[in-house]
Protein backbone atom coordinates (compact mmCIF):
# COMPACT_ATOMS: atom_id res chain seq x y z
CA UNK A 1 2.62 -36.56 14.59
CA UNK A 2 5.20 -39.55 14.79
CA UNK A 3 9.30 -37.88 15.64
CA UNK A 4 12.14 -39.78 14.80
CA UNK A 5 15.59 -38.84 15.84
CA UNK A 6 18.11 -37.38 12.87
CA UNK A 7 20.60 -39.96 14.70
CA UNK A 8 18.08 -43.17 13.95
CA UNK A 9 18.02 -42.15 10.04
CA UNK A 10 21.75 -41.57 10.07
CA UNK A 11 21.83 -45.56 11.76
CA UNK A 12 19.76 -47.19 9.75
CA UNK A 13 19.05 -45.03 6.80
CA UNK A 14 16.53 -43.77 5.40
CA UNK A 15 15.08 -46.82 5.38
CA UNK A 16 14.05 -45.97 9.06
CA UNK A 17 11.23 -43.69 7.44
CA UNK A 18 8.85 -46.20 5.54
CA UNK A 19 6.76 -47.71 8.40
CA UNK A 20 6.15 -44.69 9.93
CA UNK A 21 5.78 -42.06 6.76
CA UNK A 22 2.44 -44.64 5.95
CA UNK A 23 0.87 -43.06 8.97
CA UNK A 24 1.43 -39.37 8.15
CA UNK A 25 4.17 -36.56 8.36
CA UNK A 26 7.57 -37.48 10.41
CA UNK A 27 8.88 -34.65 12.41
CA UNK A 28 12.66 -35.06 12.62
CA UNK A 29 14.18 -34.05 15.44
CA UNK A 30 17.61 -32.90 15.87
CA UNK A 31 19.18 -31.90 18.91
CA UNK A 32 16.10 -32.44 20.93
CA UNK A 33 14.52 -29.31 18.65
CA UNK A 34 11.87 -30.78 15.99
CA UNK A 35 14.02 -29.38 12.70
CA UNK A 36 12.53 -30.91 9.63
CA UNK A 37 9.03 -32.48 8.11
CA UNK A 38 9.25 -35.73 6.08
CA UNK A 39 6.41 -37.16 4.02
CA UNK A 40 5.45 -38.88 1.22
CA UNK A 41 5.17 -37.27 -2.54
CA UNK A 42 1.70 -38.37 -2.20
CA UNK A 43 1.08 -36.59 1.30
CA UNK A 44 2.65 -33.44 -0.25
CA UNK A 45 1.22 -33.02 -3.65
CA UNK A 46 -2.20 -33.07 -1.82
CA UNK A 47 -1.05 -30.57 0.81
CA UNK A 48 0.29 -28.37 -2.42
CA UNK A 49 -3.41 -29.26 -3.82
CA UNK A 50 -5.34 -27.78 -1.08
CA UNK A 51 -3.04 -24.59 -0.40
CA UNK A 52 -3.68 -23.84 -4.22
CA UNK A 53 -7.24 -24.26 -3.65
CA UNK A 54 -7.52 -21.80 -0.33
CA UNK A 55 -5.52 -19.24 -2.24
CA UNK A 56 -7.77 -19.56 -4.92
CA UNK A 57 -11.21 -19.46 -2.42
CA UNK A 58 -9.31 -16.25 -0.50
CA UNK A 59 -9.07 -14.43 -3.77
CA UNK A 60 -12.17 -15.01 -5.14
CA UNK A 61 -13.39 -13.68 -1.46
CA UNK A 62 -11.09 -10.26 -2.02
CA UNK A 63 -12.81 -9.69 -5.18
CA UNK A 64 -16.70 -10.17 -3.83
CA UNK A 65 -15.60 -7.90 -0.63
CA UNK A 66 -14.47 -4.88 -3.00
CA UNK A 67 -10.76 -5.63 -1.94
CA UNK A 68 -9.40 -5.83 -5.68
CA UNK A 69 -8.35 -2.75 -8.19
CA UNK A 70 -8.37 -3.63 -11.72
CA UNK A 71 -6.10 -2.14 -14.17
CA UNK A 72 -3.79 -2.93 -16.88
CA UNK A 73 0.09 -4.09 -16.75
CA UNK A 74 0.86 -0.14 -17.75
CA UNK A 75 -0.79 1.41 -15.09
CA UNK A 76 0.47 -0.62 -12.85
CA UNK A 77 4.11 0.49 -13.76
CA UNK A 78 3.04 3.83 -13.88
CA UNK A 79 2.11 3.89 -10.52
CA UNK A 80 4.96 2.51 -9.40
CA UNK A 81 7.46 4.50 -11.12
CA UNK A 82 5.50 7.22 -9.44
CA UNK A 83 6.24 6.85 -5.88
């Protein structure tokens, strides 16, 4: 992953970001300590994509192991008010 220094976007602007965001995520780094990810909307809306789609795979997986309770909204409470 390409690093650019928090000091190089506060020079130039952010600006300083284009060339390299077209070849992936930026780290920032500030203070010698990578602090911060940039990327495009594009870059992240597929990242959000495919987190929402491994959430969905790792439930489905809970419910074919046995892993999942089903109940109703009432129950639920009642249990909870319980303990």
């Amino acid at each position: 992953m390409i690093a650019v220094a928090a000091q190089e976007i506060k020079r130039r602007g952010i600006g300083a970001m284009n060339g390299q965001l077209e070849a992936g995520p930026v780290w920032v780094i500030c203070n010698n300590t990578p602090k911060y990810v940039m990327m495009t909307g594009d870059a992240y809306r597929q990242l959000e994509d495919e987190l929402s789609a491994l959430r969905v795979q790792l439930s489905e997986a809970d419910v074919r192991a046995g892993r999942v309770e089903r109940g109703s909204a009432d129950e639920l409470m009642g249990e909870l008010l319980e303990n």
